[in-house]
Protein backbone atom coordinates (compact mmCIF):
# COMPACT_ATOMS: atom_id res chain seq x y z
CA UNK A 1 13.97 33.92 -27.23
CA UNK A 2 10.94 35.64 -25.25
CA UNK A 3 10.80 37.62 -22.98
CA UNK A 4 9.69 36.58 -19.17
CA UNK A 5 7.35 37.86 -16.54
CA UNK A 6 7.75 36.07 -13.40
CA UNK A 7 4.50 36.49 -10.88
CA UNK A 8 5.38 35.31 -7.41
CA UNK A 9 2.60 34.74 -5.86
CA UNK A 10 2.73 34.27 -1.75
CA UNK A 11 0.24 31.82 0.07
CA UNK A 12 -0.19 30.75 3.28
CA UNK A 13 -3.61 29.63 4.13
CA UNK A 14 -7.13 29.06 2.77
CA UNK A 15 -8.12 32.76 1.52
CA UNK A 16 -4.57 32.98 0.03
CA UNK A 17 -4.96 29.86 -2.37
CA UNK A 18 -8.57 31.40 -3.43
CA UNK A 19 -6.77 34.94 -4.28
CA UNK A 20 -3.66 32.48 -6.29
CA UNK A 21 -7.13 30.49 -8.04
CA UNK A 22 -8.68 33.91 -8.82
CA UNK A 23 -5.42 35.61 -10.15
CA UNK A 24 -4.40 32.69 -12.17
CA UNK A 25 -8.09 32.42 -13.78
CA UNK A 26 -8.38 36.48 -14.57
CA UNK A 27 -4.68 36.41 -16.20
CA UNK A 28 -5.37 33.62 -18.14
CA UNK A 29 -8.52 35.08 -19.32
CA UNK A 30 -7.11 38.57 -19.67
CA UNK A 31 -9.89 40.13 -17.38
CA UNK A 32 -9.20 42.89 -14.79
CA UNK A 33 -8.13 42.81 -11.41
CA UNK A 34 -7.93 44.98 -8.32
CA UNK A 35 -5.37 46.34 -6.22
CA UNK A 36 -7.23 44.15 -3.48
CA UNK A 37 -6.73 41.00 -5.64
CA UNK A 38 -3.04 41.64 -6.03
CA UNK A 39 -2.19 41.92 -2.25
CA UNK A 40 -0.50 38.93 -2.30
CA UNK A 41 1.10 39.10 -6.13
CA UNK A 42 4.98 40.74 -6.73
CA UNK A 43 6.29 40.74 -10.04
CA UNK A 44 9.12 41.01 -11.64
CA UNK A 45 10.58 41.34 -16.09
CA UNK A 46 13.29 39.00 -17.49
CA UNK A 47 14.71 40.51 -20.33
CA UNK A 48 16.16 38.09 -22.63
CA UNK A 49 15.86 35.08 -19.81
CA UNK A 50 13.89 32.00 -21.08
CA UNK A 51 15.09 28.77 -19.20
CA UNK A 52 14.13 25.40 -20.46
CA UNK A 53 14.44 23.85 -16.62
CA UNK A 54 12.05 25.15 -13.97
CA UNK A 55 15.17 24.24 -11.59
CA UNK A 56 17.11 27.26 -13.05
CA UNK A 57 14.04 29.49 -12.56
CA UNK A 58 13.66 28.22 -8.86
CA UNK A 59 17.48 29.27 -8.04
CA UNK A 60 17.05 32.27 -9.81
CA UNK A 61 13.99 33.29 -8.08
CA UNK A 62 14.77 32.26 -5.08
CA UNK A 63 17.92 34.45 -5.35
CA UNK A 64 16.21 37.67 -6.98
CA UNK A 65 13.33 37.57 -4.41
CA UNK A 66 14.09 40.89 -2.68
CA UNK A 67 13.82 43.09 -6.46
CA UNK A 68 10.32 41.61 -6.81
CA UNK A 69 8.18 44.78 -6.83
CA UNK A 70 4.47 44.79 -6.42
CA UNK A 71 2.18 45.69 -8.67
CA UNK A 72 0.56 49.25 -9.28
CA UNK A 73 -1.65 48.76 -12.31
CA UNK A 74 -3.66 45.90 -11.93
CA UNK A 75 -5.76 46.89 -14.54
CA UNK A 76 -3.08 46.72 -17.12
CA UNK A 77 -1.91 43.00 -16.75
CA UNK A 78 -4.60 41.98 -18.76
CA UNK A 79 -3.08 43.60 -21.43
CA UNK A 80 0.02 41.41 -21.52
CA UNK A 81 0.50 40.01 -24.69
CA UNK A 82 2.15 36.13 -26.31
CA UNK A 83 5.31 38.40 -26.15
CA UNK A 84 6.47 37.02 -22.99
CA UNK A 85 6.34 33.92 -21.53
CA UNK A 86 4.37 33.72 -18.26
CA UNK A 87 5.67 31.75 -15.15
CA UNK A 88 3.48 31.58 -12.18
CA UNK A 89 5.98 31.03 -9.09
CA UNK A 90 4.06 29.65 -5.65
CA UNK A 91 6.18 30.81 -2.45
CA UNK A 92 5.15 28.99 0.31
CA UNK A 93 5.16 30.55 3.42
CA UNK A 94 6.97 28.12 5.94
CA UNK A 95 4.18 28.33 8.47
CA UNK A 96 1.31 27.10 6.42
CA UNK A 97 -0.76 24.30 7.51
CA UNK A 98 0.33 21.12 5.85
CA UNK A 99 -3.29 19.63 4.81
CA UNK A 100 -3.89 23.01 2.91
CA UNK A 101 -1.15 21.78 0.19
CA UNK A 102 -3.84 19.78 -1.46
CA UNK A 103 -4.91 23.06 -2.77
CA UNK A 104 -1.08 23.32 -4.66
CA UNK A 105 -1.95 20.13 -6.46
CA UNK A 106 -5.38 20.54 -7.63
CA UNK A 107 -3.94 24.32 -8.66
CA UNK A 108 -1.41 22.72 -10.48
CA UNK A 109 -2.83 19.62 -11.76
CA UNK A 110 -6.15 22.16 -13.71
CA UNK A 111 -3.68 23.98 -15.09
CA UNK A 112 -0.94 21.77 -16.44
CA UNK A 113 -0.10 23.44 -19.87
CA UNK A 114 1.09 26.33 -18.03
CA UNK A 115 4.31 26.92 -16.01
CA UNK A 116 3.62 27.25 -12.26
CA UNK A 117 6.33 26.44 -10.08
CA UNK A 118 6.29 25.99 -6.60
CA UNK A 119 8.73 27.26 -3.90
CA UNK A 120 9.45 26.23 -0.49
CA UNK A 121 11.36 28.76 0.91
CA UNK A 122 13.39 28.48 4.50
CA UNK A 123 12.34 25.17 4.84
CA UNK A 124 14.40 23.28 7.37
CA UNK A 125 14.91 18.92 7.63
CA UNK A 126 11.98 18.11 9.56
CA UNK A 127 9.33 20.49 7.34
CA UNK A 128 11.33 18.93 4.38
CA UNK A 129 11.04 15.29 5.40
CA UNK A 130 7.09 16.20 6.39
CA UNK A 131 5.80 17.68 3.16
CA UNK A 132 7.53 14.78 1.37
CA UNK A 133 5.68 12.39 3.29
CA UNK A 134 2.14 14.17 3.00
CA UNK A 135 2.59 15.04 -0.76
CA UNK A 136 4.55 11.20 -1.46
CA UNK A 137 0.95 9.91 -3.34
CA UNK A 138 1.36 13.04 -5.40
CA UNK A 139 5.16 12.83 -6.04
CA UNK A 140 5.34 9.57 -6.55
CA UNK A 141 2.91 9.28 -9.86
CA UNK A 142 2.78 12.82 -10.61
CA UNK A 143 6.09 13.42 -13.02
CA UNK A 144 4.84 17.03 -14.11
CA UNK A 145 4.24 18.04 -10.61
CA UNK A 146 7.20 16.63 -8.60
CA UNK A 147 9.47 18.17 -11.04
CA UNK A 148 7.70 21.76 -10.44
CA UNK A 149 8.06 21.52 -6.73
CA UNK A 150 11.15 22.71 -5.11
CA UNK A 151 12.45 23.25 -1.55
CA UNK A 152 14.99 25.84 -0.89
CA UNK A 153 17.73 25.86 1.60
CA UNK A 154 20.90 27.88 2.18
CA UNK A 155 20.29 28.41 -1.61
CA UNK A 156 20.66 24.88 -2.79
CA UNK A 157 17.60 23.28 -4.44
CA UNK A 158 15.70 20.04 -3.98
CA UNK A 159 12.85 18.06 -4.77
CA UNK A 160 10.34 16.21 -2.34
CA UNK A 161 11.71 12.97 -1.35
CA UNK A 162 10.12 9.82 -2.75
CA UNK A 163 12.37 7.21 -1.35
CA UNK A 164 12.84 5.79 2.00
CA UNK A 165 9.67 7.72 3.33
CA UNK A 166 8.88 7.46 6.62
CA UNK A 167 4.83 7.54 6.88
CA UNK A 168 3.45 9.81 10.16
CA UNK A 169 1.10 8.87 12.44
CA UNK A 170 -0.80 12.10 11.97
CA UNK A 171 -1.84 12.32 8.91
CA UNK A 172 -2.42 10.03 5.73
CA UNK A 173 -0.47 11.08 2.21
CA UNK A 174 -2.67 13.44 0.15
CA UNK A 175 -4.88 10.36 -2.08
CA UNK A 176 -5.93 11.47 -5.57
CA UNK A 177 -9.61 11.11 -6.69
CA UNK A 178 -10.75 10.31 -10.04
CA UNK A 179 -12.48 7.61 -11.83
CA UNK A 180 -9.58 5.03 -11.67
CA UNK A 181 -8.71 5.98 -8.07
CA UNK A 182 -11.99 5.43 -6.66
CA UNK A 183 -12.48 2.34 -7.73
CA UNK A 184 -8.93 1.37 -5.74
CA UNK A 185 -9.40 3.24 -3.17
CA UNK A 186 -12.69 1.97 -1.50
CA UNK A 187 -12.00 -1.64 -3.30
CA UNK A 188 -12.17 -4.51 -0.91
CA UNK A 189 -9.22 -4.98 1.04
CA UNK A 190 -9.15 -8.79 0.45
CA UNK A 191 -8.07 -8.26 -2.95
CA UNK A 192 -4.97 -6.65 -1.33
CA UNK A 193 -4.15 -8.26 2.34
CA UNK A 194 -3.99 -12.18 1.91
CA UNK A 195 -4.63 -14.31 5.01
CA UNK A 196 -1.38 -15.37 4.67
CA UNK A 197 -0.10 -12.29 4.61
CA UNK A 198 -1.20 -11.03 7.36
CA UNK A 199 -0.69 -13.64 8.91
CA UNK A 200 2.50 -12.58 9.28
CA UNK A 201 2.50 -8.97 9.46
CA UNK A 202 1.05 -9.68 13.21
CA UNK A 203 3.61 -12.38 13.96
CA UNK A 204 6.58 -9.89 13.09
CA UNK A 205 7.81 -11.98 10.59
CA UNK A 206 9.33 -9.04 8.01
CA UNK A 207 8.91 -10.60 4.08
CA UNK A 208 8.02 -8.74 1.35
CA UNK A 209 5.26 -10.19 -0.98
CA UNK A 210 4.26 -8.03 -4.11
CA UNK A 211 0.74 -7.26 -3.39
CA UNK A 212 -0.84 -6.59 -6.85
CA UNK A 213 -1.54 -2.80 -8.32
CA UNK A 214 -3.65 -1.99 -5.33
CA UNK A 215 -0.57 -2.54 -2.72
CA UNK A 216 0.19 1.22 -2.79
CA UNK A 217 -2.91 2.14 -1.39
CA UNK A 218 -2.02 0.25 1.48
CA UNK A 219 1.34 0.75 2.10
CA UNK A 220 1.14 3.26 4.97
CA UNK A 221 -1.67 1.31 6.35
CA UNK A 222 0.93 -1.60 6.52
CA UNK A 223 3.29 -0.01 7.95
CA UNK A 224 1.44 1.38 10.91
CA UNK A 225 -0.28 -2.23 11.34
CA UNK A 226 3.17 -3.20 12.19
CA UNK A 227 4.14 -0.56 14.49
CA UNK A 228 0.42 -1.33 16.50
CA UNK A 229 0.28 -5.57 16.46
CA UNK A 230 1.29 -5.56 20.19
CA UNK A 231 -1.61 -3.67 21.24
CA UNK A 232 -4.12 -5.96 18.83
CA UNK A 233 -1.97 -9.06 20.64
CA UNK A 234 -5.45 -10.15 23.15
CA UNK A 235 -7.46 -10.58 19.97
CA UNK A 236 -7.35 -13.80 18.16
CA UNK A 237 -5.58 -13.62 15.31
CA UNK A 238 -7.83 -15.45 12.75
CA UNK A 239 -10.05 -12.90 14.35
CA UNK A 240 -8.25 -9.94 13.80
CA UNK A 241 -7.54 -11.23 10.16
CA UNK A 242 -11.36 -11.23 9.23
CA UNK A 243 -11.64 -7.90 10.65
CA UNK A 244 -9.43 -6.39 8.74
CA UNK A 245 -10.45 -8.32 5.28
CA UNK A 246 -14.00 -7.03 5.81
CA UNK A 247 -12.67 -3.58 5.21
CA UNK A 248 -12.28 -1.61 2.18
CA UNK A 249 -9.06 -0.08 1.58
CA UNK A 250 -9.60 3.39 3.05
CA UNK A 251 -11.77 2.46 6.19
CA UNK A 252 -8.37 -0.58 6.89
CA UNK A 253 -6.12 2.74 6.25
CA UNK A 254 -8.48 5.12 8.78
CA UNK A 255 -8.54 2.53 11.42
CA UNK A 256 -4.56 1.66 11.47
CA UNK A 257 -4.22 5.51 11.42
CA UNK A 258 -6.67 5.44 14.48
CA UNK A 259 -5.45 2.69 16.51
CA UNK A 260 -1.50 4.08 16.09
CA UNK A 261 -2.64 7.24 17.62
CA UNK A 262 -4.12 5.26 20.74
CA UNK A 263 -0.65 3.78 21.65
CA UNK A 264 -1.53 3.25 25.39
CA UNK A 265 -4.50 1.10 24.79
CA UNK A 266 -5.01 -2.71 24.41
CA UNK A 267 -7.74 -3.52 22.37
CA UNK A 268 -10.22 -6.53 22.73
CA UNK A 269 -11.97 -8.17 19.85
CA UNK A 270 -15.27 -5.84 20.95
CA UNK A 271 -13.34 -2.82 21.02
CA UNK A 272 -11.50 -3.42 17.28
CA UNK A 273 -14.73 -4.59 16.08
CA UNK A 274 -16.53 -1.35 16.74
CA UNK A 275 -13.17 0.82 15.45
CA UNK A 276 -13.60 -1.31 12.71
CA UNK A 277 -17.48 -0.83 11.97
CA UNK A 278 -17.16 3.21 12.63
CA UNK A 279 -14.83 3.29 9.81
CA UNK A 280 -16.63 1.39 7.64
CA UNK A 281 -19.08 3.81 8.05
CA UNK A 282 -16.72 7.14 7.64
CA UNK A 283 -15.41 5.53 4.24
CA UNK A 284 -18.89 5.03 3.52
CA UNK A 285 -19.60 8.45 3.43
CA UNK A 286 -16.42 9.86 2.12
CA UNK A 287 -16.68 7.51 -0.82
CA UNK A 288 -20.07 8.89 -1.81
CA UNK A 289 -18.83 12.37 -1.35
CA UNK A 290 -15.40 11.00 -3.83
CA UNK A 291 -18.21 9.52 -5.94
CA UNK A 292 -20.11 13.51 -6.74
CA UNK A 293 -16.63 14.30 -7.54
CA UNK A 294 -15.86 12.07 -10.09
CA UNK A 295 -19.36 11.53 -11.43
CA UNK A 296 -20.65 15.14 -11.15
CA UNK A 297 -18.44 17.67 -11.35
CA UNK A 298 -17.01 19.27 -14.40
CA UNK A 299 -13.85 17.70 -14.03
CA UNK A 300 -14.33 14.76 -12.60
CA UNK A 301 -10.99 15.11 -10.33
CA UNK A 302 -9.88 15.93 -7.08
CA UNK A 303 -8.23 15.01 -3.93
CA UNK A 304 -8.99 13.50 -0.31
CA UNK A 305 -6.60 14.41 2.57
CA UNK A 306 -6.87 13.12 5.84
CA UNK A 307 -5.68 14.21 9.53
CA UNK A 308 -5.69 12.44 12.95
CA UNK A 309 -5.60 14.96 16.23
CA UNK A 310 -6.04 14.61 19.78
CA UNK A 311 -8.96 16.43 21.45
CA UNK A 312 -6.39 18.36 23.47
CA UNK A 313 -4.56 19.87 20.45
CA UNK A 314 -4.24 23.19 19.95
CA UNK A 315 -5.27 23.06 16.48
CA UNK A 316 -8.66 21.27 17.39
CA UNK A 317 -9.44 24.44 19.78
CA UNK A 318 -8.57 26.93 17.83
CA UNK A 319 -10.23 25.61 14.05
CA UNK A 320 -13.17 23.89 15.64
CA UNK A 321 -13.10 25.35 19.04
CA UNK A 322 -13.48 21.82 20.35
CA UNK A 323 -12.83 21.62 24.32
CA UNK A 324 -9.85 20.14 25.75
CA UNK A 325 -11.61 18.62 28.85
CA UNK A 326 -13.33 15.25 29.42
CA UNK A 327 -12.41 11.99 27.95
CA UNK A 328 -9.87 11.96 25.64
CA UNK A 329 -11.25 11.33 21.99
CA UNK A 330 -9.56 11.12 18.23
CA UNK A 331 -10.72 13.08 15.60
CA UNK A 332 -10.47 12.35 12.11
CA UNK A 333 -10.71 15.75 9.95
CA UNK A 334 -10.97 14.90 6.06
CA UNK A 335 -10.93 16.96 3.26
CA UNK A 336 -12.42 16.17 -0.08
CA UNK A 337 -11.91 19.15 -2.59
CA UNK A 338 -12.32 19.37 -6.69
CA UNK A 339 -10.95 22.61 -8.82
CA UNK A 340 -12.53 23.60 -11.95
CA UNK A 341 -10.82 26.44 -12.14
CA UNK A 342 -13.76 28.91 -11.90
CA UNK A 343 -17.47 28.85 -11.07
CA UNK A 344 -18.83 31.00 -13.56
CA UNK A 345 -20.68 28.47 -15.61
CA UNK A 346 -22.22 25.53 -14.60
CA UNK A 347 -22.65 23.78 -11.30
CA UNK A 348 -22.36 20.57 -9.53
CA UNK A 349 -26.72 20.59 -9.82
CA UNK A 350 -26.19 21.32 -13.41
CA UNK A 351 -23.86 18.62 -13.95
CA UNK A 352 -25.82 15.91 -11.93
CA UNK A 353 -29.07 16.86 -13.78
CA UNK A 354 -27.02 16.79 -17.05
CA UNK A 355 -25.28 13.37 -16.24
CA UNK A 356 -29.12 11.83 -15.84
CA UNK A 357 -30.12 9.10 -18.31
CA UNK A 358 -34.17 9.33 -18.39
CA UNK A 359 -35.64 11.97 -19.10
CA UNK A 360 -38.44 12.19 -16.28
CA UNK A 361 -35.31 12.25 -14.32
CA UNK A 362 -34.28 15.25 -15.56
CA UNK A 363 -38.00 17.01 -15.18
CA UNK A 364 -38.10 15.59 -11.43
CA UNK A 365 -34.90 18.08 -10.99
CA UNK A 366 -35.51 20.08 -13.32
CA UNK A 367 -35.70 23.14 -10.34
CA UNK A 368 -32.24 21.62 -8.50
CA UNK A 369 -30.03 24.19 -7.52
CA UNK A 370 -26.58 23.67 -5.28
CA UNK A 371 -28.08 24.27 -2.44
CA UNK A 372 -30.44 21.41 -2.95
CA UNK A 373 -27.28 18.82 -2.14
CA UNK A 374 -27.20 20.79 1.56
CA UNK A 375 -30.65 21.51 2.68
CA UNK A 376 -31.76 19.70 6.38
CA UNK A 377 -34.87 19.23 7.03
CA UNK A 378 -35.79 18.25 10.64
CA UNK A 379 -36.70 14.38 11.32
CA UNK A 380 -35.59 13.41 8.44
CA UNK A 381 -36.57 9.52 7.65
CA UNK A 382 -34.82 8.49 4.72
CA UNK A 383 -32.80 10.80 2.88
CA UNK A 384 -35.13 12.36 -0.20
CA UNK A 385 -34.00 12.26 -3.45
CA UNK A 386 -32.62 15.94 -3.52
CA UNK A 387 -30.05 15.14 -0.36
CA UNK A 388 -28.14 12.74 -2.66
CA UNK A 389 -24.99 14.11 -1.60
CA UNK A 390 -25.28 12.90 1.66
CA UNK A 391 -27.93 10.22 0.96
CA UNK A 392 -25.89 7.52 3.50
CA UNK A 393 -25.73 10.21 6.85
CA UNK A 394 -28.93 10.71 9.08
CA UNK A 395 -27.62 13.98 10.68
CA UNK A 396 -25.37 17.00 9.80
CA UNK A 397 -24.28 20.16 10.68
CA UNK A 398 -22.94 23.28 8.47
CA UNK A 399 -21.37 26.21 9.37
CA UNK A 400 -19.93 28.70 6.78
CA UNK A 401 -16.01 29.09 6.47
CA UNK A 402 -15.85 32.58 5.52
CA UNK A 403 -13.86 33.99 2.96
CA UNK A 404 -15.52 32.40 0.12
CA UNK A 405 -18.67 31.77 -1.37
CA UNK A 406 -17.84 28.09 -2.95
CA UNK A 407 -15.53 27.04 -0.09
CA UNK A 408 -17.91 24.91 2.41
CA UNK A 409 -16.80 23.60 5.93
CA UNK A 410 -19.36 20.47 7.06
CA UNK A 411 -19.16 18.70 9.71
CA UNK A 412 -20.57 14.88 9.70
CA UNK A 413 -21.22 12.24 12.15
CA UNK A 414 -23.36 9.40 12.30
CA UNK A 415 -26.15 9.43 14.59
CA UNK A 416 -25.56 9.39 18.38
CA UNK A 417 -22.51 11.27 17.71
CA UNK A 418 -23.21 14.27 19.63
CA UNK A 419 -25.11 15.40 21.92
CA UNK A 420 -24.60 19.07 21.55
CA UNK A 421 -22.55 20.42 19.07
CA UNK A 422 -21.90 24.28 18.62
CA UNK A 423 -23.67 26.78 16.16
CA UNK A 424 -21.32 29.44 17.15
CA UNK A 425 -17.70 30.25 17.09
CA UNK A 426 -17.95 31.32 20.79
CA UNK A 427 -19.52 28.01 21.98
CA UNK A 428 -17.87 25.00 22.95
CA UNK A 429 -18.21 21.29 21.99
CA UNK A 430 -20.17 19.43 24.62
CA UNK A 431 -19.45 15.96 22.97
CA UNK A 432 -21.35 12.19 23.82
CA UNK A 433 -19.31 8.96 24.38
CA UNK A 434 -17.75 8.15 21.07
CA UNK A 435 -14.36 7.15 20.95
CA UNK A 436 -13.48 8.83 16.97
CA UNK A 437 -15.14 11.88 15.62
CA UNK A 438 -15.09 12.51 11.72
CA UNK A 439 -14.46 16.22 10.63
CA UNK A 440 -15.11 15.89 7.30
CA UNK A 441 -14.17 19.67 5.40
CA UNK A 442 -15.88 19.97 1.13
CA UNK A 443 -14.48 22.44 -1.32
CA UNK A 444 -17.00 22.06 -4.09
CA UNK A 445 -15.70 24.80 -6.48
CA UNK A 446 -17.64 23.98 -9.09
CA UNK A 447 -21.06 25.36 -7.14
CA UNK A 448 -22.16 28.42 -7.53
CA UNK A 449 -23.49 31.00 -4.60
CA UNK A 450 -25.27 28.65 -1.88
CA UNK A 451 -27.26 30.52 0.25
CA UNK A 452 -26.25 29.44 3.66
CA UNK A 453 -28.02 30.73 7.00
């Protein structure tokens, strides 16, 4: 029986999960660290301990939590040998944004052979029963990485519910993109939603119907549709119906989402018609962005997660300093993220260039670099062959995030969209007529140093 060193490693927000990436990646590869890279690392030896079940090493963690100690040498845990097991234990904190969990997943999901367990510590009903519902997707399909994630309470253990969920209107469970997924996930929703069907969703009329391997992908869309028919009730229905069956999967998901959060209004046929369009073209765009993922990156995985907020939220003032005054308008902030679990060789230009049939193909971009996939060039016509990345969008802004040099914040809307939109932390949003607003947030880890101005 080994020996076991247990690192318990503390996040909380976006430069926490870089420091967990980093510290995970230098371990494994037995390179040095820094006192500065540990800030957020405790350790602690189990002499004789091996567990089979990660649930007896999340009670006994949980319970040991105030003997962790920190660690002093950096430098030496490179040195640790195949005489102890390794477990990586996640804590957390109880105050971390929900959307930045997609981060635990792709973590988790790169490094699969090795034992990472994740703890929610302190976590009452209500952050229970919302975690479950943003991380059901995940949960749900994901054996290996439901039965790694635990919530702790009054020292009793759980895992993330998966039955009975109760969708919110805020935000859409964490989606999974890969090669399979993509293909479902921007399919055409009239391989899914029947006419008949339908039918009588909006006439109340509660029978189930097994809708086929693609159902899942609607499910909270379904649900929402239900909870919103009364304020579609003007619209004729065969109208509505054709709508909706024009839609691909994640723009009919997007615009139930949108809709539910508009509770007080009635819409017309004009009015769902244009919802309906601006979606189209917000899936549009985040499919070709799932699409470099699968297609161009060195793993070929990663994740979309999706949020609805209010203008007036605090959270939209204080992340995107947008201004509470004027019209009231919906925001749609998406994430799309990969993990390769380093950026030291290769690049998402590398790979694209590399994943080019013809060979004059691969002498036009020869020169391609990352930051070939982000440069804007004013009056812009069509979108050159070097902006392939964002070959469908006619304007965008980009402002750097911060803490990292292969963690990008963009910002995209179609034309029209804005009138003025800041170029400084200080200055507000002055923002033009439209009704929804995509936020749309890329983690390309697999770049290398983009020089951003």
């Amino acid at each position: 029986m080994k020996d076991t060193i247990v690192f318990r490693i503390d996040v909380d927000d976006e430069k926490s999960y870089a420091m967990l990436a980093n510290f995970i990646y230098k371990r494994e590869h037995h390179m040095g660290l820094s006192q500065e890279e540990m800030g957020h690392v405790t350790y602690k030896y189990y002499i004789g301990n091996s567990y089979r079940k990660l649930k007896r090493w999340a009670r006994r963690i949980s319970l040991d939590k105030t003997t962790y100690q920190s660690v002093n040498q950096p430098v030496n845990i490179k040195n640790i040998t195949d005489k102890y097991e390794i477990i990586y234990c996640v804590r957390v904190n109880k105050d971390s944004d929900i959307v930045e969990f997609y981060n635990l997943f792709l973590i988790k999901h790169y490094y699969a052979e090795l034992k990472i367990l994740i703890l929610f510590e302190e976590c009452d009903r209500a952050n229970y029963h919302k975690i479950s519902q943003f991380l059901y997707r995940i949960t749900s399909h994901d054996k290996d990485f439901y039965d790694s994630c635990f919530f702790v309470s009054c020292g009793e253990e759980q895992r993330a519910q998966i039955n009975n969920i109760k969708l919110s209107r805020s935000f859409i469970p964490l989606q999974i993109v890969d090669q399979d997924n993509l293909v479902r996930l921007f399919g055409n929703s009239r391989e899914v939603l029947s006419e008949k069907y339908l039918h009588r969703i909006l006439n109340n009329r509660e029978e189930k119907e097994d809708l086929g391997e693609k159902g899942d992908l609607v499910e909270g869309g379904i649900k929402l549709l239900k909870d919103i028919r009364k304020q579609l009730s003007a619209i004729p229905e065969e109208q509505a119906i054709q709508i909706f069956r024009e839609m691909d999967i994640f723009a009919f998901n997007l615009l139930c989402y949108v809709i539910s959060v508009k509770q007080k209004e009635a819409f017309d046929s004009l009015l769902l018609e244009r919802y309906a369009f601006q979606m189209r073209q917000y899936s549009m765009a985040i499919r070709q962005l799932a699409e470099n993922i699968v297609f161009h990156s060195k793993t070929g995985f990663g994740v979309i997660a999706v949020r609805v907020h209010k203008q007036n939220s605090s959270y939209m003032k204080q992340k995107y300093h947008v201004s509470g005054k004027g019209k009231e308008r919906i925001f749609l902030e998406v994430i799309v993220s990969d993990f390769c679990g380093n950026n030291l060789s290769g690049n998402i230009a590398k790979n694209f260039v590399s994943n080019l049939e013809k060979e004059d193909d691969k002498k036009v971009f020869s020169g391609l670099k990352p930051s070939s996939f982000f440069d804007y060039e004013k009056e812009r016509g069509e979108a050159d062959a070097q902006c392939h990345l964002v070959k469908a969008l006619p304007y965008w802004l980009l402002f750097r995030q911060g803490y990292c040099n292969v963690c990008l914040c963009l910002i995209f809307l179609l034309k029209g969209d804005l009138s003025v939109f800041m170029q400084h932390k200080k200055t507000d949003c002055h923002l033009s007529e439209k009704k929804v607003y995509l936020i749309l947030r890329i983690r390309l880890h697999d770049t290398e140093n983009l020089p951003l101005t």
